[in-house]
N, C-alpha and C. Protein backbone atom coordinates (compact mmCIF):
# COMPACT_ATOMS: atom_id res chain seq x y z
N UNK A 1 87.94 65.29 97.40
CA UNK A 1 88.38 66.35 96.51
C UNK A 1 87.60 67.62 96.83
N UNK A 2 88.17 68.88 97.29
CA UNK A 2 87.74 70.37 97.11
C UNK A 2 87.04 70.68 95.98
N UNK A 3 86.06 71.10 96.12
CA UNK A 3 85.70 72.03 94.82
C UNK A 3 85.60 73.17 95.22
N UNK A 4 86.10 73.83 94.45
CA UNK A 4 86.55 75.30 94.53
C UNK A 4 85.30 76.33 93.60
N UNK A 5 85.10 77.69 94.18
CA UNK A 5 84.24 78.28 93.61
C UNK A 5 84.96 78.71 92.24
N UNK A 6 83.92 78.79 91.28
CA UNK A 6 84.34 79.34 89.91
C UNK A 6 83.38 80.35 89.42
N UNK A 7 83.84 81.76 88.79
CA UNK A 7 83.26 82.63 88.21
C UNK A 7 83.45 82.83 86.55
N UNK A 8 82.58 83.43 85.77
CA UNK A 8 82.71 83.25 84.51
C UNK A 8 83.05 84.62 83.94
N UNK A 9 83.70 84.90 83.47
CA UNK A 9 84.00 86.63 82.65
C UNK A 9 84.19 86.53 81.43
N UNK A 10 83.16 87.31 80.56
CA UNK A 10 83.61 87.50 79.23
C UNK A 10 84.07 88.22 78.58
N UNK A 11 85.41 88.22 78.19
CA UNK A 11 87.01 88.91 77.67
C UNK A 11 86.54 88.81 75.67
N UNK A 12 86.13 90.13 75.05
CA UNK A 12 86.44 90.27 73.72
C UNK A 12 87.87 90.17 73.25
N UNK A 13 87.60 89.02 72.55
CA UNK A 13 89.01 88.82 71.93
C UNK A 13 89.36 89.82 70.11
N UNK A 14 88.37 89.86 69.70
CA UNK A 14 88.49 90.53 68.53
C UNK A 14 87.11 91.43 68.52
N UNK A 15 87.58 92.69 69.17
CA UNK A 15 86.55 93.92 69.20
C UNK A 15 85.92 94.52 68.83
N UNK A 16 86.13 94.29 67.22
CA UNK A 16 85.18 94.83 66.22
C UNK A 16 84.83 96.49 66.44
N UNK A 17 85.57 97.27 66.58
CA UNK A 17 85.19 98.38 67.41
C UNK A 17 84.08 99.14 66.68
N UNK A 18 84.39 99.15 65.05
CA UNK A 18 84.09 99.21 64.41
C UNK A 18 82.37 99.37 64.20
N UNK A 19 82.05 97.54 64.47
CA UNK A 19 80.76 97.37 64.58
C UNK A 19 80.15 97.46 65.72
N UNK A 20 80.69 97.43 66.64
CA UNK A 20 79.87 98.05 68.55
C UNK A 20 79.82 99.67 68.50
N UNK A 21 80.31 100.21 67.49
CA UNK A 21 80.07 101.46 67.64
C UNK A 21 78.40 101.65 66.55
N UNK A 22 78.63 100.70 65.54
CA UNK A 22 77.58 100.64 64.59
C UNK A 22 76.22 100.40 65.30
N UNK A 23 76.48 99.20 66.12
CA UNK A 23 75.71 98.80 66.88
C UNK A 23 74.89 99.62 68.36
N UNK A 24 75.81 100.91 68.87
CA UNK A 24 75.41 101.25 69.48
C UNK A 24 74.63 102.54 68.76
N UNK A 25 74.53 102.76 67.98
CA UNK A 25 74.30 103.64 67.10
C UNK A 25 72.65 103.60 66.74
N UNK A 26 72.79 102.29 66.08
CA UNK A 26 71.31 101.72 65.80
C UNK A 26 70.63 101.10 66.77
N UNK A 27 71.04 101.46 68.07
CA UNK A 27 70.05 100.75 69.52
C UNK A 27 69.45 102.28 69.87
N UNK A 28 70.04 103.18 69.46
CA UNK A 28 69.96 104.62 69.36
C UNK A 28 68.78 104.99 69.01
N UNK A 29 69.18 104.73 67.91
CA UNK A 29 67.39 105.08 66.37
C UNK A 29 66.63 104.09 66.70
N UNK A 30 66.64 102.83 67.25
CA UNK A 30 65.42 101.87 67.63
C UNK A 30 64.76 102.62 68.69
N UNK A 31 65.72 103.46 69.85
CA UNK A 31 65.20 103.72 70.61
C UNK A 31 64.26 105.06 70.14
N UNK A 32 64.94 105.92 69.32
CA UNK A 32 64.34 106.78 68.77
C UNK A 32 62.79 106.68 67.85
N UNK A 33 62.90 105.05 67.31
CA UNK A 33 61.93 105.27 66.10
C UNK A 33 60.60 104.89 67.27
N UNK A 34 61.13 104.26 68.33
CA UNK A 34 59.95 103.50 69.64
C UNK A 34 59.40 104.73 70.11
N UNK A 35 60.16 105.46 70.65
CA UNK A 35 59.05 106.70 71.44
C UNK A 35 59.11 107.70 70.37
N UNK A 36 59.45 107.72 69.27
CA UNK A 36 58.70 108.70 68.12
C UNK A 36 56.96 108.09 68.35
N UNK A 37 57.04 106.63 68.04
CA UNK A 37 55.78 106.51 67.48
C UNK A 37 54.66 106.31 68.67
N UNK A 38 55.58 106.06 70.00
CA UNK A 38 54.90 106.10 71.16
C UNK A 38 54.13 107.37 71.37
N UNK A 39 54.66 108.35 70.64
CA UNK A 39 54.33 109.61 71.22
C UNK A 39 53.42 110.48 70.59
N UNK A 40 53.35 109.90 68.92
CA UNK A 40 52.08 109.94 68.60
C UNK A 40 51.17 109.02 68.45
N UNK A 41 51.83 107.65 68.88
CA UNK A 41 50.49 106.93 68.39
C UNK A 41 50.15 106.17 67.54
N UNK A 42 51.37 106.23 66.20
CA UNK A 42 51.44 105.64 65.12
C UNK A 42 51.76 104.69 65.40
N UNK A 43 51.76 103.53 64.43
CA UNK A 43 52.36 102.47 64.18
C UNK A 43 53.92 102.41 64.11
N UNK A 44 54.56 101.58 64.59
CA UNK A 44 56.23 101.92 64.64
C UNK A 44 56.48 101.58 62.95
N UNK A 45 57.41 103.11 63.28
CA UNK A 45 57.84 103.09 61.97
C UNK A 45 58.81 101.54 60.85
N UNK A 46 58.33 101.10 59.29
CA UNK A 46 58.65 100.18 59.01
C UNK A 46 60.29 100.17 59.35
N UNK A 47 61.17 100.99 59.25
CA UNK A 47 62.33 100.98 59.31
C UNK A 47 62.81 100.51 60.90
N UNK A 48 62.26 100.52 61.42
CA UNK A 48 62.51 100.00 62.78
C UNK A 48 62.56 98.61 62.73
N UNK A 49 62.16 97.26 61.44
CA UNK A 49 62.18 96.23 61.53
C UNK A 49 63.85 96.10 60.60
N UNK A 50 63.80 96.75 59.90
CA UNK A 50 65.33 97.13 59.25
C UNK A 50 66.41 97.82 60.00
N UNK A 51 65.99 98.23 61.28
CA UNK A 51 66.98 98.27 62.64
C UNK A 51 67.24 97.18 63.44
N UNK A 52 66.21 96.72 63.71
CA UNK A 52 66.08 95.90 64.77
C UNK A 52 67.00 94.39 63.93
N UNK A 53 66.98 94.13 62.56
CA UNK A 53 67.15 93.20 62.10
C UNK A 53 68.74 93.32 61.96
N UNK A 54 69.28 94.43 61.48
CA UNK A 54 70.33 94.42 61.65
C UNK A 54 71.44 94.75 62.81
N UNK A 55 71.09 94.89 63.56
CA UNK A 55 71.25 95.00 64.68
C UNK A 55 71.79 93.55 65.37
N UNK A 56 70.42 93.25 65.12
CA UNK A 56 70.67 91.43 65.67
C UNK A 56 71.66 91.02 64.73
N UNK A 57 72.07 91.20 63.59
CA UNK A 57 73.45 90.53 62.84
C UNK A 57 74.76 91.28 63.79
N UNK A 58 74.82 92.74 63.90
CA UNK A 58 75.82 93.19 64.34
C UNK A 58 76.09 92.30 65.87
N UNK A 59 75.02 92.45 66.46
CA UNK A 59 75.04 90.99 67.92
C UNK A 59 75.57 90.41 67.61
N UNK A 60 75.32 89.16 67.02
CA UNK A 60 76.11 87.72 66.67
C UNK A 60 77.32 88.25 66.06
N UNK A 61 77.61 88.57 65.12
CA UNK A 61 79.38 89.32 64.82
C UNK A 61 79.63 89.12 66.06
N UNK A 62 79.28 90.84 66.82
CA UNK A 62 80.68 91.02 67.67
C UNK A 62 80.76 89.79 68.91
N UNK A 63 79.63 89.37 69.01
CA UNK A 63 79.07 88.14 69.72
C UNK A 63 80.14 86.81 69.53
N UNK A 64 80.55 86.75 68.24
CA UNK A 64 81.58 85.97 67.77
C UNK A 64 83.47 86.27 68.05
N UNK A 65 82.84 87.28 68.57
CA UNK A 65 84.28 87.76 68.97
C UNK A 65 84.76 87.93 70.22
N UNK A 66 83.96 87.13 70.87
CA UNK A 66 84.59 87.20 72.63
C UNK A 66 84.40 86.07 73.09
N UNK A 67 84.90 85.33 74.03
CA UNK A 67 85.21 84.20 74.70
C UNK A 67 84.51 84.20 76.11
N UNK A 68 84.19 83.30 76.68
CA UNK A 68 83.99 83.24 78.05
C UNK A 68 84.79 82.30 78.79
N UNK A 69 85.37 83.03 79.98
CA UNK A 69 86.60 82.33 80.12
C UNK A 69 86.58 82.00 81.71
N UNK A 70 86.30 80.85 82.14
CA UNK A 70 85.72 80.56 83.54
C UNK A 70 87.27 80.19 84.34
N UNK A 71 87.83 80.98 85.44
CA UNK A 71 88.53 81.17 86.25
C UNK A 71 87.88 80.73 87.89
N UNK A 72 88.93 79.87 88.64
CA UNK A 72 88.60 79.17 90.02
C UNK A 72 89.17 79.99 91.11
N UNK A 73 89.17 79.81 92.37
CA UNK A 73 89.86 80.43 93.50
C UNK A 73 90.94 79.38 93.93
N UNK A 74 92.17 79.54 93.92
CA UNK A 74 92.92 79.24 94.84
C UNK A 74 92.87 78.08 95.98
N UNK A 75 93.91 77.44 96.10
CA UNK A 75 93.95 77.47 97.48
C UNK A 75 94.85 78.20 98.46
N UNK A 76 94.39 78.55 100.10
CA UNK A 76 95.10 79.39 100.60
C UNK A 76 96.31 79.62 100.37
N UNK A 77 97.22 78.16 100.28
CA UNK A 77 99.08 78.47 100.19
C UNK A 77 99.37 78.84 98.92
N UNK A 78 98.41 78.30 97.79
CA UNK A 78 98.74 79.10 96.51
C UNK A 78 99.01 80.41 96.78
N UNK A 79 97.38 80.71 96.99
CA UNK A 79 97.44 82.25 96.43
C UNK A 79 98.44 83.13 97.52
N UNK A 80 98.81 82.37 98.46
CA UNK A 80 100.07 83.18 99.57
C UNK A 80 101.27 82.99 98.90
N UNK A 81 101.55 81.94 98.13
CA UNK A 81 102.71 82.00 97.57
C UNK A 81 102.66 82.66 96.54
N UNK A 82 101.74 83.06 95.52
CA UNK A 82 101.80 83.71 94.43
C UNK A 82 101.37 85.12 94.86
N UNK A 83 101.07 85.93 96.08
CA UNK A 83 101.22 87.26 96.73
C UNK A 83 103.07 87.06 96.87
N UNK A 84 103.45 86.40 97.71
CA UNK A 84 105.43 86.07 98.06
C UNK A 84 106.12 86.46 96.87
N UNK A 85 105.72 85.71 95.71
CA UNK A 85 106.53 85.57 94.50
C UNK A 85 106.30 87.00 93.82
N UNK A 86 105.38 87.88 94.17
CA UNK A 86 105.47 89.22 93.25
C UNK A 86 105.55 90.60 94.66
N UNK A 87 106.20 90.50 95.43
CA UNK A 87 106.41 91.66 96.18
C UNK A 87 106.20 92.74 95.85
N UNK A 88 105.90 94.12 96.60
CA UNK A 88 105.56 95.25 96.23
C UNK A 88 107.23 95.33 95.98
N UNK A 89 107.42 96.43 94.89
CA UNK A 89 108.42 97.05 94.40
C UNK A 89 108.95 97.83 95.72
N UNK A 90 109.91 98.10 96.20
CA UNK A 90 110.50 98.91 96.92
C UNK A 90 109.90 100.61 96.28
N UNK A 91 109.70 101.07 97.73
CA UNK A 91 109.85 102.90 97.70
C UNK A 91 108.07 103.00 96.00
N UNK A 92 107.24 101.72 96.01
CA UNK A 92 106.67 102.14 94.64
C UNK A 92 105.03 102.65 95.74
N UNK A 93 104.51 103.52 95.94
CA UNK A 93 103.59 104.02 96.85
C UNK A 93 101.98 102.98 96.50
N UNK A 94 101.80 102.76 95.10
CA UNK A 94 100.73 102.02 94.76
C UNK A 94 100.65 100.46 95.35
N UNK A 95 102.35 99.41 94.95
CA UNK A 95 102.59 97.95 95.27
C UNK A 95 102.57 97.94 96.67
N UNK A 96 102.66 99.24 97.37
CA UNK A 96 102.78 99.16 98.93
C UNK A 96 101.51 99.12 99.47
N UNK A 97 100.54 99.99 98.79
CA UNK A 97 99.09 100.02 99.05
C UNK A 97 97.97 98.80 98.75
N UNK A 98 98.63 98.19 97.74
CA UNK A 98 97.64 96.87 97.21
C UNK A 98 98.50 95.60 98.05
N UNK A 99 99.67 95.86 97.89
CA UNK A 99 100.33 94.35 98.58
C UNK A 99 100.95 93.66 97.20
N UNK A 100 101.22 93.75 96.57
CA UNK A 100 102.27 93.38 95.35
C UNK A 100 102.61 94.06 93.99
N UNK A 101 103.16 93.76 93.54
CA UNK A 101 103.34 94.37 92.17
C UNK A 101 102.69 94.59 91.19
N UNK A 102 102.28 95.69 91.09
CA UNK A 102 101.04 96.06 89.91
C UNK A 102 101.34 95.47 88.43
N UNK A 103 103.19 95.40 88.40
CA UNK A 103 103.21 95.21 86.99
C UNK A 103 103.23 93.46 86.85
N UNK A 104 103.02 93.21 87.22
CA UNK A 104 103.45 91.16 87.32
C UNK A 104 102.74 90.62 87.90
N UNK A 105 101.40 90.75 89.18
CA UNK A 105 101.04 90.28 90.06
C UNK A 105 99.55 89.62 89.17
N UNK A 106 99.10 90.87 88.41
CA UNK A 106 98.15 90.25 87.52
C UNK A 106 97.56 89.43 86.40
N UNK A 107 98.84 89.33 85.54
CA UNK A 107 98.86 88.04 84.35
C UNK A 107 99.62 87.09 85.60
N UNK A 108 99.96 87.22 86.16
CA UNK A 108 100.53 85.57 87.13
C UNK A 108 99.18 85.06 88.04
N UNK A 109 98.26 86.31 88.41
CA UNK A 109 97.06 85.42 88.71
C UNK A 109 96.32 84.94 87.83
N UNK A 110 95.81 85.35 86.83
CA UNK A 110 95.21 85.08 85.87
C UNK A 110 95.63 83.82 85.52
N UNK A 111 96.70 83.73 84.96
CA UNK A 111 97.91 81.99 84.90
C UNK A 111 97.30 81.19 85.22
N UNK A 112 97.53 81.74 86.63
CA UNK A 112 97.14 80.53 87.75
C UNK A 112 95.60 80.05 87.84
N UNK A 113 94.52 80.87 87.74
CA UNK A 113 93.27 80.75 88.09
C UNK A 113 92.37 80.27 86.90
N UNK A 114 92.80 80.67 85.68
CA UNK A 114 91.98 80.22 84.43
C UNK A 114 91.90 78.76 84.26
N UNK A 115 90.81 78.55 83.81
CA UNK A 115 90.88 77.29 84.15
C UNK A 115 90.20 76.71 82.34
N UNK A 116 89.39 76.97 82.07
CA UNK A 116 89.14 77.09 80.28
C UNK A 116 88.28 78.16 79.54
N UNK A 117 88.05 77.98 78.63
CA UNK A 117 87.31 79.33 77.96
C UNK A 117 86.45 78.52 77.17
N UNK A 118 85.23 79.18 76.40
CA UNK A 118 84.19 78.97 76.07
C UNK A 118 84.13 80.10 74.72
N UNK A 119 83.90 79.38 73.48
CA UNK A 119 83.45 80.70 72.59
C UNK A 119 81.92 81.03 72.46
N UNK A 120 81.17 81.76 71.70
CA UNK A 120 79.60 82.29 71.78
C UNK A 120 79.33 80.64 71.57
N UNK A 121 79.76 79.41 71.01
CA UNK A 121 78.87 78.45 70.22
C UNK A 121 78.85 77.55 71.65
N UNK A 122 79.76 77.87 72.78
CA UNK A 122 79.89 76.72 73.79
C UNK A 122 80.76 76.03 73.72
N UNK A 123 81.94 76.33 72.48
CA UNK A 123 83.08 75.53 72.02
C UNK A 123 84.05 75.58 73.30
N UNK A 124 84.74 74.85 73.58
CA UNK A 124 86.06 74.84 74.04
C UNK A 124 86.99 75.59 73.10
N UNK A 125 87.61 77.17 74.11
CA UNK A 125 88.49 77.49 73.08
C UNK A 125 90.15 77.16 73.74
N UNK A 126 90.85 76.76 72.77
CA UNK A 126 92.35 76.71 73.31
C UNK A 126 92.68 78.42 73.50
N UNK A 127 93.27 78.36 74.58
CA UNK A 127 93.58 79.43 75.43
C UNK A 127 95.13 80.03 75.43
N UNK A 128 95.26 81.28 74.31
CA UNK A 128 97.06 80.83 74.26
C UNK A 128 97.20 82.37 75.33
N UNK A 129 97.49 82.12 76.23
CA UNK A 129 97.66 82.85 77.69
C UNK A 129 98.58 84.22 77.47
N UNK A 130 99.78 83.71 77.01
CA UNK A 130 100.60 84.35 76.84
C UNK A 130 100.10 85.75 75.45
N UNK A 131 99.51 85.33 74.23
CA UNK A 131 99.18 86.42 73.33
C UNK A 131 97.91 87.05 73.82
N UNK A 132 97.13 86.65 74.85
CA UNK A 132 96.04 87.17 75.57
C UNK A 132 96.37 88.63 76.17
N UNK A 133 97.04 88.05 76.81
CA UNK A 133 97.65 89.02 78.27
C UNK A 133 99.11 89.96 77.64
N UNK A 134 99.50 89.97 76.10
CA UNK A 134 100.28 90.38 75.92
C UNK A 134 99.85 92.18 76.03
N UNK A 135 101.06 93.05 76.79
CA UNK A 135 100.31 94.58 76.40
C UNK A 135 99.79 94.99 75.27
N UNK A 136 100.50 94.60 74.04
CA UNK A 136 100.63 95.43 73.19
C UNK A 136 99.45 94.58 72.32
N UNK A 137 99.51 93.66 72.00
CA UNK A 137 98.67 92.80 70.90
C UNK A 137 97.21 91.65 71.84
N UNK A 138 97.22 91.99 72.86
CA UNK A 138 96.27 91.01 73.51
C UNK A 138 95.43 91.34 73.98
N UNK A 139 94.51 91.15 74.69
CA UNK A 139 93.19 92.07 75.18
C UNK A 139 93.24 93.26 75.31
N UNK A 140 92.23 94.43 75.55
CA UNK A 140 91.80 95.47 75.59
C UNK A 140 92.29 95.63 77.14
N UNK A 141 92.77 96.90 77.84
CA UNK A 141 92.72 97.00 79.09
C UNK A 141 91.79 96.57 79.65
N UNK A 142 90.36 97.06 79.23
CA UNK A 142 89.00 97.06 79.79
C UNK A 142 89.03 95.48 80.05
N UNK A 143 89.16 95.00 79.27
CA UNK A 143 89.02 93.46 79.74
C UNK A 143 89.52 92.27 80.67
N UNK A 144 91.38 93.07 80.60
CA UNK A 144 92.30 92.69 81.29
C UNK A 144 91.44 93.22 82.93
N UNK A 145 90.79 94.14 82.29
CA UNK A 145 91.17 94.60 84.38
C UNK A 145 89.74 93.84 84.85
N UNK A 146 88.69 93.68 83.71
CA UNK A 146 87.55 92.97 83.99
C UNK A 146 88.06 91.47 84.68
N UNK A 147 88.91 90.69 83.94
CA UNK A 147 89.14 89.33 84.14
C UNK A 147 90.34 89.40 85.30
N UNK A 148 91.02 90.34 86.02
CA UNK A 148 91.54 90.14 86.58
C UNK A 148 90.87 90.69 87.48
N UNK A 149 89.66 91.67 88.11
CA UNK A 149 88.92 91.85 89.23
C UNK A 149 88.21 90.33 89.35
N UNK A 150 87.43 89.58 88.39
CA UNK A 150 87.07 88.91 88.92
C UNK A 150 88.22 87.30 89.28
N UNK A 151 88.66 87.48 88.76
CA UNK A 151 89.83 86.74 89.42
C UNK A 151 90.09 86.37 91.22
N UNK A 152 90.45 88.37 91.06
CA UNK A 152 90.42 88.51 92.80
C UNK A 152 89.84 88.70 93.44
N UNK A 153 88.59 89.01 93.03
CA UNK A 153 87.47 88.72 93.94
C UNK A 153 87.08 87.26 94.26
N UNK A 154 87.54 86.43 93.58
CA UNK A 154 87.64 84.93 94.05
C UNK A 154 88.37 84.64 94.97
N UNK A 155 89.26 85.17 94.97
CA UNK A 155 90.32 84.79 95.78
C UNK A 155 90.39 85.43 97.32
N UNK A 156 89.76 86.82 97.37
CA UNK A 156 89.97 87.68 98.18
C UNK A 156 88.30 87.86 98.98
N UNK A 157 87.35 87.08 97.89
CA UNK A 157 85.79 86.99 98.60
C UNK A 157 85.25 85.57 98.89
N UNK A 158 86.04 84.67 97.45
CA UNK A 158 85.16 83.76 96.94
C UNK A 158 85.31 82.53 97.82
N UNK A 159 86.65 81.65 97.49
CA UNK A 159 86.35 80.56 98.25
C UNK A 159 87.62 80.61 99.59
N UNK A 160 88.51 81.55 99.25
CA UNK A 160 89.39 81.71 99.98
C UNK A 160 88.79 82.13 101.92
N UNK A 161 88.02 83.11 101.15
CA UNK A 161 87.78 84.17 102.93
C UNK A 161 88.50 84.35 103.81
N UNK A 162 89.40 84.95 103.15
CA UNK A 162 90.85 85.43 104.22
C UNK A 162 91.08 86.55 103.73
N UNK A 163 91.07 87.93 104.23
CA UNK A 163 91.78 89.06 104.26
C UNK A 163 93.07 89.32 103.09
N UNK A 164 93.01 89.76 102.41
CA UNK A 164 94.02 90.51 101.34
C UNK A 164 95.49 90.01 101.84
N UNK A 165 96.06 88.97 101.69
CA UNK A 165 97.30 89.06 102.43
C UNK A 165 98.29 89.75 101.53
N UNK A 166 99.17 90.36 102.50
CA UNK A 166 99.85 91.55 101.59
C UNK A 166 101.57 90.78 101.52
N UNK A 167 102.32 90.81 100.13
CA UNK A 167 102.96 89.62 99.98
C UNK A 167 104.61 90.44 100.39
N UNK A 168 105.95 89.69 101.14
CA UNK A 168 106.32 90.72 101.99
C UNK A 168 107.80 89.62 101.80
């Protein structure tokens, strides 16, 4: 049996934008209340333990809200047949430059390569693929394009080591 290389990416499923903005906020003033007191000398200010503390809650939240979702490489005729099955679009200047279809080529790798997900506790999470990868209601771009670079860098660095084949 092959074993195939596997990489791990972690995709926020519920973003809390809310509180990562809170959170970046108060890494802010920690940083602020540290070289205040660095700079004279004082003792760090008490409110810095009332940063630092909440802070670490806002962690675990948004911490609770993303998955780790470990994706494999291919094997060669796969991933040649799944370049075949999404052709560059005719006359489209970008699908001609990458070698397939920008709009389809990337939730069909993803499909193919995910292999399970992980929540913050180590849980096995059931993986519903389809409301993931949906545009409108499913991951963040940022994430989509996170989990689909490392995808292809598996495929295109990892265990494959064959040249970008361009699908035709």
């Amino acid at each position: 049996m092959v074993t195939r290389p596997t990489a791990t990416v972690t995709i926020t499923i519920d973003a809390h934008s809310d509180l990562v903005a809170e959170a970046a906020a108060l890494r802010a003033e920690e940083k602020r209340l540290a070289l205040a007191a660095a700079r004279t000398g004082d003792d760090i200010d008490p409110r810095a333990s009332e940063v630092q503390a909440r802070l670490a809650e806002l962690e675990q939240h948004i911490a609770e809200g993303q998955i780790h979702v470990r994706v494999r490489t291919l094997g060669h005729g796969q991933y040649r047949n799944l370049l075949k099955n999404h052709p560059p679009k005719p006359d489209d200047e970008i699908d001609a430059k990458v070698g397939y279809d920008v709009d389809t080529f990337g939730a069909a790798l993803i499909r193919a390569v995910t292999v399970n997900a992980v929540d913050h506790a180590g849980d096995l999470v059931d993986l519903d693929l389809d409301a993931l990868l949906d545009d409108d209601e499913g991951v963040s771009p940022y994430d989509f394009e996170q989990w689909f670079r490392t995808a292809l860098a598996l495929q295109t660095q990892g265990g494959n080591r064959v040249p970008l084949l361009r699908a035709s």
